[in-house]
Protein backbone atom coordinates (compact mmCIF):
# COMPACT_ATOMS: atom_id res chain seq x y z
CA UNK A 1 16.67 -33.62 -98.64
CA UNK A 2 14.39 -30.84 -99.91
CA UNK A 3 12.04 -31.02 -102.77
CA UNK A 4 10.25 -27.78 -103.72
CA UNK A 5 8.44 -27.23 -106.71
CA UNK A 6 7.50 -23.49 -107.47
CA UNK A 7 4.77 -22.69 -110.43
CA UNK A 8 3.41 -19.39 -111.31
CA UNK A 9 0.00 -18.73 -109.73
CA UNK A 10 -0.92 -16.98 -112.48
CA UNK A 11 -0.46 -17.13 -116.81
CA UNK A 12 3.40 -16.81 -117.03
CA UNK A 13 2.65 -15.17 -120.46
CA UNK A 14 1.54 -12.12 -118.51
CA UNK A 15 4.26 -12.15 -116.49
CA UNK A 16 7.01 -9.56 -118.36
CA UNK A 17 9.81 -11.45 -115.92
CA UNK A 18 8.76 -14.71 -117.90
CA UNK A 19 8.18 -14.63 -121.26
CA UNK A 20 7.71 -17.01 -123.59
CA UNK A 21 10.24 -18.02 -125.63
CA UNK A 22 10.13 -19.19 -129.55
CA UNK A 23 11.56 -22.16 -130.45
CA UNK A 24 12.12 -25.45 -128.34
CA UNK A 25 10.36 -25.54 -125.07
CA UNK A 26 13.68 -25.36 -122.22
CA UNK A 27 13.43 -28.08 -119.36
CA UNK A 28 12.99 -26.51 -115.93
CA UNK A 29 16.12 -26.98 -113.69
CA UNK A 30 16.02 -29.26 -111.18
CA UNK A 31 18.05 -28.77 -107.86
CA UNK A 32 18.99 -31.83 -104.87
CA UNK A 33 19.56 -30.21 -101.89
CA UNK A 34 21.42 -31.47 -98.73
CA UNK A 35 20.41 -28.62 -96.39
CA UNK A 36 16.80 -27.30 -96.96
CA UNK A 37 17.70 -23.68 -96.72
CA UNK A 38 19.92 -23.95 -100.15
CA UNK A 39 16.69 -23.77 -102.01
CA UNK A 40 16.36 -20.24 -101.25
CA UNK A 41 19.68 -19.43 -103.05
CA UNK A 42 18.92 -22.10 -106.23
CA UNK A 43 15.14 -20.12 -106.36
CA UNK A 44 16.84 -16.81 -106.85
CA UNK A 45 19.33 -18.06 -109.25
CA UNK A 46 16.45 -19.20 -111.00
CA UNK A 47 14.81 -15.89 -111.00
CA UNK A 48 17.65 -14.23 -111.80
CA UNK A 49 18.29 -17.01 -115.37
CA UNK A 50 14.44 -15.87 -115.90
CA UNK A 51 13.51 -19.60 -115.44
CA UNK A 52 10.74 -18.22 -113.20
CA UNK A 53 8.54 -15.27 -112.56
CA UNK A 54 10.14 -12.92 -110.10
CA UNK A 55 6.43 -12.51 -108.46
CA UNK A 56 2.88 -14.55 -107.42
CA UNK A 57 5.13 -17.91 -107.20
CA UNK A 58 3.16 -21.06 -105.51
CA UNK A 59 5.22 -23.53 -103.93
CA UNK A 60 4.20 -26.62 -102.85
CA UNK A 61 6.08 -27.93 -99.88
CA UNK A 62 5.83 -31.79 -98.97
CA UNK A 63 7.84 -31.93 -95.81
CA UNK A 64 7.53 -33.20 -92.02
CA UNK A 65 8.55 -29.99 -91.15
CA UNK A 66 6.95 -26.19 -92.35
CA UNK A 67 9.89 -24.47 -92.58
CA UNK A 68 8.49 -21.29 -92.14
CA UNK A 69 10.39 -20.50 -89.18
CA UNK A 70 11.90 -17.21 -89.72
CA UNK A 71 15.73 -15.52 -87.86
CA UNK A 72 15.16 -13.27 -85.01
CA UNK A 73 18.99 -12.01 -85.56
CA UNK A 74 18.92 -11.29 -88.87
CA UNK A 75 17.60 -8.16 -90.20
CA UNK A 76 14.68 -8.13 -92.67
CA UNK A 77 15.84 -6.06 -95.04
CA UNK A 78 18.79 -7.84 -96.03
CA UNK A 79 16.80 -10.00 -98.18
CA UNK A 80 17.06 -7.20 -100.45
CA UNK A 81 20.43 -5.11 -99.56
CA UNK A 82 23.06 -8.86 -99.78
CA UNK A 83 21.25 -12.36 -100.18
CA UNK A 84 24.64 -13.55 -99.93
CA UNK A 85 24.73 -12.34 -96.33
CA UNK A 86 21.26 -14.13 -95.94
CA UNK A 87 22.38 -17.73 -97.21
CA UNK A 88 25.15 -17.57 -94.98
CA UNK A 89 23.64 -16.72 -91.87
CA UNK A 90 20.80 -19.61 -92.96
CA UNK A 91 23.42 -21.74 -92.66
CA UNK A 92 25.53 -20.55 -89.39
CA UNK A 93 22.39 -19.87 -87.87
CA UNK A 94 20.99 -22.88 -85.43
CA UNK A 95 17.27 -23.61 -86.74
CA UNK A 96 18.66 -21.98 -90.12
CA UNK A 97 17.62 -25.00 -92.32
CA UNK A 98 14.17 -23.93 -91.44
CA UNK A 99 13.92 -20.52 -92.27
CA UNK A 100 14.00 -19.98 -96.15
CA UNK A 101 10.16 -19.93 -96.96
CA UNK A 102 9.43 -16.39 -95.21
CA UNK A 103 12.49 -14.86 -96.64
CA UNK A 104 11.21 -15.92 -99.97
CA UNK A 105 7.80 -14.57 -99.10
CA UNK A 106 9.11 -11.24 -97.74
CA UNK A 107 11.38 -10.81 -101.07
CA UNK A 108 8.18 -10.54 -103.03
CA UNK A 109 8.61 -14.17 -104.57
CA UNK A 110 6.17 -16.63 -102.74
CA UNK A 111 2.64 -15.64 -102.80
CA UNK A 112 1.43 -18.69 -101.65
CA UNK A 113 2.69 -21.99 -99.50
CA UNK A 114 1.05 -24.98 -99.44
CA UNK A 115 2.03 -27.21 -96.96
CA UNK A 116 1.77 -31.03 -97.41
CA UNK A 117 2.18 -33.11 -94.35
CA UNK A 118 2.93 -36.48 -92.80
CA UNK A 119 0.36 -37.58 -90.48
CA UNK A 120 2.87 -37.54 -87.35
CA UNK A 121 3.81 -33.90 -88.20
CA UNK A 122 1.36 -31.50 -86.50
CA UNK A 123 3.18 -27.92 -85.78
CA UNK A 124 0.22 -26.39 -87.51
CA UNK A 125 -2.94 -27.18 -87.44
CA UNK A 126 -4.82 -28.40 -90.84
CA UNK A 127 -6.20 -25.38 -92.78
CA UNK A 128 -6.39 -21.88 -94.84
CA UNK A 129 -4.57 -19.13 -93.25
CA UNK A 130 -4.84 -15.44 -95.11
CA UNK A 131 -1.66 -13.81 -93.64
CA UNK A 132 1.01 -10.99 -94.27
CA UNK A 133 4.53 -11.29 -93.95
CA UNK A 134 6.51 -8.34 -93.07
CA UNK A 135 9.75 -6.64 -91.35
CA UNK A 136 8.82 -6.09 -87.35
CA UNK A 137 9.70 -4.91 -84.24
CA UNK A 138 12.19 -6.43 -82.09
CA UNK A 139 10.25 -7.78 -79.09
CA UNK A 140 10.51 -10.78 -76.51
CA UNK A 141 10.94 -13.98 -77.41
CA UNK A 142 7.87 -16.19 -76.11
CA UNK A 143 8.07 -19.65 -74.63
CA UNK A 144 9.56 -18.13 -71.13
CA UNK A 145 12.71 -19.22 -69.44
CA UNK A 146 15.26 -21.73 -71.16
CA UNK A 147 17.63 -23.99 -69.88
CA UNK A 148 16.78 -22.80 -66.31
CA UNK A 149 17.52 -19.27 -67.23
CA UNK A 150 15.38 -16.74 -64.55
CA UNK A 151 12.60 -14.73 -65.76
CA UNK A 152 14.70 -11.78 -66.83
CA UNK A 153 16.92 -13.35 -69.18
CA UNK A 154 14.88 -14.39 -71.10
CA UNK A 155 15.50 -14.45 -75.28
CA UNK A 156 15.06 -11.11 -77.00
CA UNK A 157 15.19 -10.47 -80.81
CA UNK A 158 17.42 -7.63 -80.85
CA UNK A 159 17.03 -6.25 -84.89
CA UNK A 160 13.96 -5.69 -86.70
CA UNK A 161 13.15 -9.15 -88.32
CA UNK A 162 11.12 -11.32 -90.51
CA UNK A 163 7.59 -11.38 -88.88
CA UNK A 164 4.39 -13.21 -89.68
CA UNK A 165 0.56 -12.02 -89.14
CA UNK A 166 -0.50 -15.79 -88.45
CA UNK A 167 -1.36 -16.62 -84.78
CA UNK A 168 -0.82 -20.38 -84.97
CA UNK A 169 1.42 -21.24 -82.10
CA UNK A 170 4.23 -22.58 -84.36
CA UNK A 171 5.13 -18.72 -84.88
CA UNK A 172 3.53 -17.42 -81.72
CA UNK A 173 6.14 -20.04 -79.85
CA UNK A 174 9.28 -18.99 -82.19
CA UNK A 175 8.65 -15.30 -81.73
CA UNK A 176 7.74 -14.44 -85.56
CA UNK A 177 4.58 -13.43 -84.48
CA UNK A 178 3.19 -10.09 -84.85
CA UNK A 179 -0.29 -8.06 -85.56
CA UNK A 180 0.04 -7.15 -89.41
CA UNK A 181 -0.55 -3.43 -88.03
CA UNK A 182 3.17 -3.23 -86.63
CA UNK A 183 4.49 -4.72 -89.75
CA UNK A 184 5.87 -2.37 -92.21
CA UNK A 185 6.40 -3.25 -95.21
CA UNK A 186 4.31 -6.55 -95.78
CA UNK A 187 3.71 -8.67 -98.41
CA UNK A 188 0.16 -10.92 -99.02
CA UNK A 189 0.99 -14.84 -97.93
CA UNK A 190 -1.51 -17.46 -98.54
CA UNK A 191 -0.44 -20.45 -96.84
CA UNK A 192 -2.74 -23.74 -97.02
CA UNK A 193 -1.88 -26.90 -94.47
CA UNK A 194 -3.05 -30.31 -95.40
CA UNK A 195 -2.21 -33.85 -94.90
CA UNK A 196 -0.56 -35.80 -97.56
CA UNK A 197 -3.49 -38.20 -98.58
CA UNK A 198 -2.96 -42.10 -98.50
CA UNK A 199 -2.38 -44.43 -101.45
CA UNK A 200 -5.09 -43.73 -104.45
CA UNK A 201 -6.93 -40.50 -102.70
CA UNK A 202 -6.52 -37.28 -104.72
CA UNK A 203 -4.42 -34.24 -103.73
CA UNK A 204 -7.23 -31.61 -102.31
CA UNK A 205 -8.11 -28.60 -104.81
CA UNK A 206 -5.60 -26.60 -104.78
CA UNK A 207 -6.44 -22.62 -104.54
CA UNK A 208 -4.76 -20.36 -106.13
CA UNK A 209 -4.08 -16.48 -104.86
CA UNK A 210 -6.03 -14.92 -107.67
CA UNK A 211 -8.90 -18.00 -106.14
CA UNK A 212 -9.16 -20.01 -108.96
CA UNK A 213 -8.81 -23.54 -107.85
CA UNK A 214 -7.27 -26.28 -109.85
């Protein structure tokens, strides 16, 4: 199951999406999800109920997998034209359970991702990565030949998709890749990879985008 926990990474009470309320303080909903990439939908729903800023979210991710996979056959843009479309493509979609952070990112929501991992889980490497996520270029797919395929049929995106700036090879090898230069429309993504410490040793500071660490 999933377990993401989104805060504001900066005061909510600046935030005109996220006011604050008189009266009784409301309990933040809580969601269980059986397929990871149903968070997306319950984090808009929450944006929509104004549970949440629509902007500069942090989301702490404590998973053996990042997630931050991204479709090379869905188009970027529909994030914005039918999320509906979105969710059920996530789901059709092979390797769809793994692609709801960047979409999330690329709406404008998630400014920054903080990956918490198991020490057997190693798709990217340990560290703070200052990246832009934005709609690119169809292209190649990387990794060469599958299943015995020759050289010339090899995968191709084919629509102008969700692309990353980062160079690890987790989105080199998936084809998300791409130089933030070809990348229109982009949108600031901090994302922090650390291991998940052992019984009785703190959490590392945390860093928020506007850099104030907590």
């Amino acid at each position: 199951m999933a377990l993401a926990e989104a805060a504001t990474a900066s005061d909510a009470a600046t935030a005109p999406e996220a006011k604050r309320r008189k009266g009784p303080t409301r309990p933040l909903p809580v969601f269980v999800c059986e397929y990871h990439d149903e968070a997306l939908r319950f984090l808009h729903f929450c944006i929509r109920r104004r549970k949440i800023p629509f902007a500069d979210l942090a989301m702490v991710h404590l998973d053996a997998h990042p997630d931050l996979s991204a479709s090379t056959k869905l188009e970027a843009d529909r994030i914005y034209e039918d999320p509906h479309e979105v969710y059920a493509s996530l789901r059709k979609e092979n390797g769809g359970i793994a692609q709801w952070i960047l979409p999330a990112a690329y709406g404008g929501h998630l400014r920054s991702v903080w990956w918490v991992r198991p020490p057997a889980a190693r798709q990217i490497s340990d560290g703070f990565y200052g990246c832009h996520v934005g709609c690119g270029p169809p292209g190649p797919k990387s990794g060469g030949p599958k299943n015995g395929a020759p050289d010339g049929d090899a995968e191709a995106t084919a629509v102008e998709g969700i692309k990353i700036s980062c160079t690890e090879p987790y989105f080199v090898e998936d084809g998300i890749y791409s130089p933030q230069e070809a990348l229109r429309n982009t949108k600031p993504l901090d994302l922090t990879v650390s291991l998940l410490p052992e019984d009785g040793q703190p959490l590392p500071a945390w860093r928020s985008a506007g850099g104030a660490v907590s």
